[in-house]
N, C-alpha and C. Protein backbone atom coordinates (compact mmCIF):
# COMPACT_ATOMS: atom_id res chain seq x y z
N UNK A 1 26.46 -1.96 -33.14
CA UNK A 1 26.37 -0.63 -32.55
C UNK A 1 25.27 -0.64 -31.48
N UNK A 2 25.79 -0.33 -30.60
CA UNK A 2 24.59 -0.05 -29.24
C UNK A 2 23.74 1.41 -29.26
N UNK A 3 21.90 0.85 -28.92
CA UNK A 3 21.58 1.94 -28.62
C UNK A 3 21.58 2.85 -28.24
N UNK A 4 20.58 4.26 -28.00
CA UNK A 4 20.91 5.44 -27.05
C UNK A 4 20.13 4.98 -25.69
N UNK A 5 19.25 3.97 -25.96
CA UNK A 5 18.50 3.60 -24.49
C UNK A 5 19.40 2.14 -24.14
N UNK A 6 19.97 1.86 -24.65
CA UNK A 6 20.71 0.48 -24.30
C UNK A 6 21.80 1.02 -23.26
N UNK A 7 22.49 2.08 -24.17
CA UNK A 7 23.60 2.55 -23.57
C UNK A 7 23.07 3.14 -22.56
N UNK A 8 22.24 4.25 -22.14
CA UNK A 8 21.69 4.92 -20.97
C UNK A 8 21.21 4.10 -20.02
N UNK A 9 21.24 2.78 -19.93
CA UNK A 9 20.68 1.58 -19.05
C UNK A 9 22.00 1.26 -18.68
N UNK A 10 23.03 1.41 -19.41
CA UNK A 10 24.38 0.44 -18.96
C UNK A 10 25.13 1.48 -18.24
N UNK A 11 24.67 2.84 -18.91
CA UNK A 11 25.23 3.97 -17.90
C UNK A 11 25.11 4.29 -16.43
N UNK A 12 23.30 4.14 -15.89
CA UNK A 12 23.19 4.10 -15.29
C UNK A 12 23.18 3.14 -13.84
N UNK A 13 23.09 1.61 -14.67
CA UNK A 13 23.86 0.35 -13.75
C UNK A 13 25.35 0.17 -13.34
N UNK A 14 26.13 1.03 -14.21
CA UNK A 14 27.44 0.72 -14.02
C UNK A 14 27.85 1.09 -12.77
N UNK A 15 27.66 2.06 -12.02
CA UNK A 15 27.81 1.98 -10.25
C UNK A 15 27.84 0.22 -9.85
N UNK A 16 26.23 0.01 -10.05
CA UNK A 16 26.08 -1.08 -8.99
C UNK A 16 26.80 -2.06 -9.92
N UNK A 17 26.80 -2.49 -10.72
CA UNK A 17 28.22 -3.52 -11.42
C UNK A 17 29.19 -3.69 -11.07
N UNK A 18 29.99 -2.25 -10.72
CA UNK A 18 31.36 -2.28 -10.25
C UNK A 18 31.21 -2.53 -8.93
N UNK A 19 30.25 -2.12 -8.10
CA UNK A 19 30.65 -2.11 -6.94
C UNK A 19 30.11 -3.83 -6.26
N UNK A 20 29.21 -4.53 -7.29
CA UNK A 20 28.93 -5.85 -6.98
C UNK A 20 30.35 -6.16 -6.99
N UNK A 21 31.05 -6.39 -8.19
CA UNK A 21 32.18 -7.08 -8.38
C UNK A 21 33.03 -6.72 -7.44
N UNK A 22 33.75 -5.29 -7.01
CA UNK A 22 33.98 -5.03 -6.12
C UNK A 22 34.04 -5.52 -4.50
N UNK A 23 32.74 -6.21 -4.79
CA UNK A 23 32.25 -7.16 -2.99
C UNK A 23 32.67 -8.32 -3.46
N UNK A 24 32.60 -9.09 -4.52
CA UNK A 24 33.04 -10.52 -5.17
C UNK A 24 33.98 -10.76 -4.87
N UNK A 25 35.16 -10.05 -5.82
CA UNK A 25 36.78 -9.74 -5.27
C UNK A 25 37.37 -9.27 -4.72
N UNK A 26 36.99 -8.39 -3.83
CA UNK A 26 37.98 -8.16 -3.00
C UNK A 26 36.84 -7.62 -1.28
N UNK A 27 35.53 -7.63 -1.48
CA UNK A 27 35.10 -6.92 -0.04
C UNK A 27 34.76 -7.77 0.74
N UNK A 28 34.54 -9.28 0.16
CA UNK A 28 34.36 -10.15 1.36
C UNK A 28 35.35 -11.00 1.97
N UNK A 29 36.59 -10.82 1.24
CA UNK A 29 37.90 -11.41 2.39
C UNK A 29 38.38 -10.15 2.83
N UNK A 30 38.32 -8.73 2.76
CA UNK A 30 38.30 -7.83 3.90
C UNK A 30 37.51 -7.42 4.79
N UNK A 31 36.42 -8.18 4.40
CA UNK A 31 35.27 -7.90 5.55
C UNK A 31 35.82 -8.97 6.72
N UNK A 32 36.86 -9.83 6.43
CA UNK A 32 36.90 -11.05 7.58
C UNK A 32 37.83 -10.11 8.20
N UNK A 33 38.52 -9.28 8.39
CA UNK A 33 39.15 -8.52 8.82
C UNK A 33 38.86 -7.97 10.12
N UNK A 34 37.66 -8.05 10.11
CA UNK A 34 36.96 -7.88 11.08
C UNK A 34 36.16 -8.57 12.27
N UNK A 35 36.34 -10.07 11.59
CA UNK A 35 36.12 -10.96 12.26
C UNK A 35 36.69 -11.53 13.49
N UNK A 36 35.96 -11.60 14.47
CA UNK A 36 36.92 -12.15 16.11
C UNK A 36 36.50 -13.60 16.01
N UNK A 37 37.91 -14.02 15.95
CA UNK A 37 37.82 -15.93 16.12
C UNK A 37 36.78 -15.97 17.20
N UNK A 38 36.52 -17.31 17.26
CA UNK A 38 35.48 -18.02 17.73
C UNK A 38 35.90 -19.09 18.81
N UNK A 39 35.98 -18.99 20.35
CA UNK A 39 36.79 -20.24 21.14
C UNK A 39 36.12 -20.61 21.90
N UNK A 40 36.23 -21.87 21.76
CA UNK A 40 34.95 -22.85 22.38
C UNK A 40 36.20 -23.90 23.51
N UNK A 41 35.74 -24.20 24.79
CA UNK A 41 35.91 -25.24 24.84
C UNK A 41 35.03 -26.33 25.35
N UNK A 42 35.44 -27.62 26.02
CA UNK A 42 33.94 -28.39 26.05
C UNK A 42 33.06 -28.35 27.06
N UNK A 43 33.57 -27.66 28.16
CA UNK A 43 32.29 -27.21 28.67
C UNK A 43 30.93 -25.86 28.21
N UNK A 44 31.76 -25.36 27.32
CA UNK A 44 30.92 -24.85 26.63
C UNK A 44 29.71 -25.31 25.53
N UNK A 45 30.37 -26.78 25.57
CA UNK A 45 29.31 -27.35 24.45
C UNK A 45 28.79 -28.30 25.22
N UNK A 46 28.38 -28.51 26.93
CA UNK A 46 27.87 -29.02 27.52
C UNK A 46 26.43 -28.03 28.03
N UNK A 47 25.09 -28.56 27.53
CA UNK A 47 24.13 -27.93 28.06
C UNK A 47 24.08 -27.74 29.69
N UNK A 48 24.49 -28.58 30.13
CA UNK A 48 24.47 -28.61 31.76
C UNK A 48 25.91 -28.36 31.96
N UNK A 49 26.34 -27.36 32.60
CA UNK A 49 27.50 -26.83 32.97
C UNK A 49 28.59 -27.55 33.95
N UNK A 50 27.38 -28.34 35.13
CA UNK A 50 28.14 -29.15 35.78
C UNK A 50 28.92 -30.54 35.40
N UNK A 51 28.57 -30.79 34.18
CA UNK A 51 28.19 -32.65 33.39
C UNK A 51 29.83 -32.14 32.80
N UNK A 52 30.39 -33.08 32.95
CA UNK A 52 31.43 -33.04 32.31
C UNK A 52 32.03 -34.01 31.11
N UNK A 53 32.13 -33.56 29.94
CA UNK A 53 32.22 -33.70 28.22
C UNK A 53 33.71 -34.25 27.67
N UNK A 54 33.71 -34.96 27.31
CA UNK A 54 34.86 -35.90 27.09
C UNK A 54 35.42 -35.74 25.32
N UNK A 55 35.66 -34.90 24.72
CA UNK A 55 36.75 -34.58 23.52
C UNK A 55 37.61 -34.47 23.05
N UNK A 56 37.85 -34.89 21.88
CA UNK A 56 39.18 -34.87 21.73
C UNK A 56 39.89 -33.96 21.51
N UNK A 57 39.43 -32.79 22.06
CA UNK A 57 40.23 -31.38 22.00
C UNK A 57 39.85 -30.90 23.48
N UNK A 58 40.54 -29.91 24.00
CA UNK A 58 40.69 -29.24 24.59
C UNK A 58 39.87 -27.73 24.60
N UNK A 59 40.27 -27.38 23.68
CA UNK A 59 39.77 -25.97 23.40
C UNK A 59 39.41 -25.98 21.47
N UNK A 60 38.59 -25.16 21.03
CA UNK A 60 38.63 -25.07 19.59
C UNK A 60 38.40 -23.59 19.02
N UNK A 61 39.65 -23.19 18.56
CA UNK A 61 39.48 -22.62 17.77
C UNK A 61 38.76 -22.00 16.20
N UNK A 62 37.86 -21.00 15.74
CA UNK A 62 37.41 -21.33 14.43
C UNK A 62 37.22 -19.88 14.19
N UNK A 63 38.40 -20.01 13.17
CA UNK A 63 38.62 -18.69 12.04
C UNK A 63 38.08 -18.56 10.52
N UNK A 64 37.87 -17.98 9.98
CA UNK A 64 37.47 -17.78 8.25
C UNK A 64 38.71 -17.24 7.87
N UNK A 65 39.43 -17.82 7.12
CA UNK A 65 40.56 -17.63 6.22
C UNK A 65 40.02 -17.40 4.59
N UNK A 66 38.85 -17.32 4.15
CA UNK A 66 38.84 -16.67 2.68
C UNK A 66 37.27 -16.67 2.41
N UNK A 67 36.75 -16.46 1.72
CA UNK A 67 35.44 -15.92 1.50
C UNK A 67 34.95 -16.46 -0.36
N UNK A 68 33.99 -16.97 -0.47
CA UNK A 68 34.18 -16.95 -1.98
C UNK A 68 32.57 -17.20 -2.33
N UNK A 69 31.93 -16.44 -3.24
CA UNK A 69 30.44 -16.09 -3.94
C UNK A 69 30.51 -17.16 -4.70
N UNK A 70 29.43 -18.60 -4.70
CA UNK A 70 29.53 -19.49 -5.44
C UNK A 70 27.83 -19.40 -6.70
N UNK A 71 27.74 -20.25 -7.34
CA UNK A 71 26.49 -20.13 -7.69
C UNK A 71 25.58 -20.42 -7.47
N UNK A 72 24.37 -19.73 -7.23
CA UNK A 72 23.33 -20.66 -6.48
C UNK A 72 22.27 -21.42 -6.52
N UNK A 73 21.80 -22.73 -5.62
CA UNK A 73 21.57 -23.51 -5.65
C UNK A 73 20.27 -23.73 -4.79
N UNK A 74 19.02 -24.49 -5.00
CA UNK A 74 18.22 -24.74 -3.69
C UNK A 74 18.95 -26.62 -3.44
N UNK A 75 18.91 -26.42 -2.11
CA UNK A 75 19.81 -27.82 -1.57
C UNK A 75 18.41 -28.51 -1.41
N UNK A 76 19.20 -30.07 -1.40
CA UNK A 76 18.18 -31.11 -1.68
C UNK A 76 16.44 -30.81 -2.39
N UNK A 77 17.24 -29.74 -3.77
CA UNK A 77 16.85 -29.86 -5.13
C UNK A 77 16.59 -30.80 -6.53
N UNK A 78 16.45 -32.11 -6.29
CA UNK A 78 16.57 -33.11 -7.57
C UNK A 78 16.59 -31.91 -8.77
N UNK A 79 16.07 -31.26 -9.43
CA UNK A 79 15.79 -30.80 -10.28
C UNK A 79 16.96 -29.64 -10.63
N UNK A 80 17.78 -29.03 -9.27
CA UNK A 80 19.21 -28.02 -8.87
C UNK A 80 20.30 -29.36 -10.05
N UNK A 81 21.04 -28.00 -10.45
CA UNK A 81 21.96 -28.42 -11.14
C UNK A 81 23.27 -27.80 -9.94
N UNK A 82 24.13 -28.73 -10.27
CA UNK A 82 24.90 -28.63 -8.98
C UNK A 82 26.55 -28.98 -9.74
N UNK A 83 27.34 -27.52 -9.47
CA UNK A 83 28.52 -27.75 -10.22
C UNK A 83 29.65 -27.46 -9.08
């Protein structure tokens, strides 16, 4: 059986609970919705504009197709557990 202050703590977090999960599943692959692709080509990735850049593309495209909250980690952590 749950307390009257246990429960009045879970009452009052339950907003931000739902609405975390809420951003988990479903608000950050509609937030890409909003996203404007990204088009590069290689003179754009030439610091000197005149120098001309030799790739194996033409132009590049770069979109976000899905979004996903992983667990977190400090990188090049020895001590980070890393799943």
């Amino acid at each position: 059986m749950i307390d009257q202050q246990s429960f009045k703590l879970a009452l009052a977090s339950s907003h931000h609970i739902q609405s975390f999960n809420y951003m988990v599943q479903q608000g950050l692959n509609k937030m890409l919705t909003y996203f404007t692709p990204m088009e590069l080509n290689p003179t754009d990735l030439a610091q000197d504009h005149n120098k001309n850049i030799h790739t194996p593309f033409n132009n590049l495209k770069i979109t976000f197709t899905g979004l996903k909250l992983g667990q977190p980690y400090r990188f090049n952590d020895p001590t980070a557990i890393h799943q």
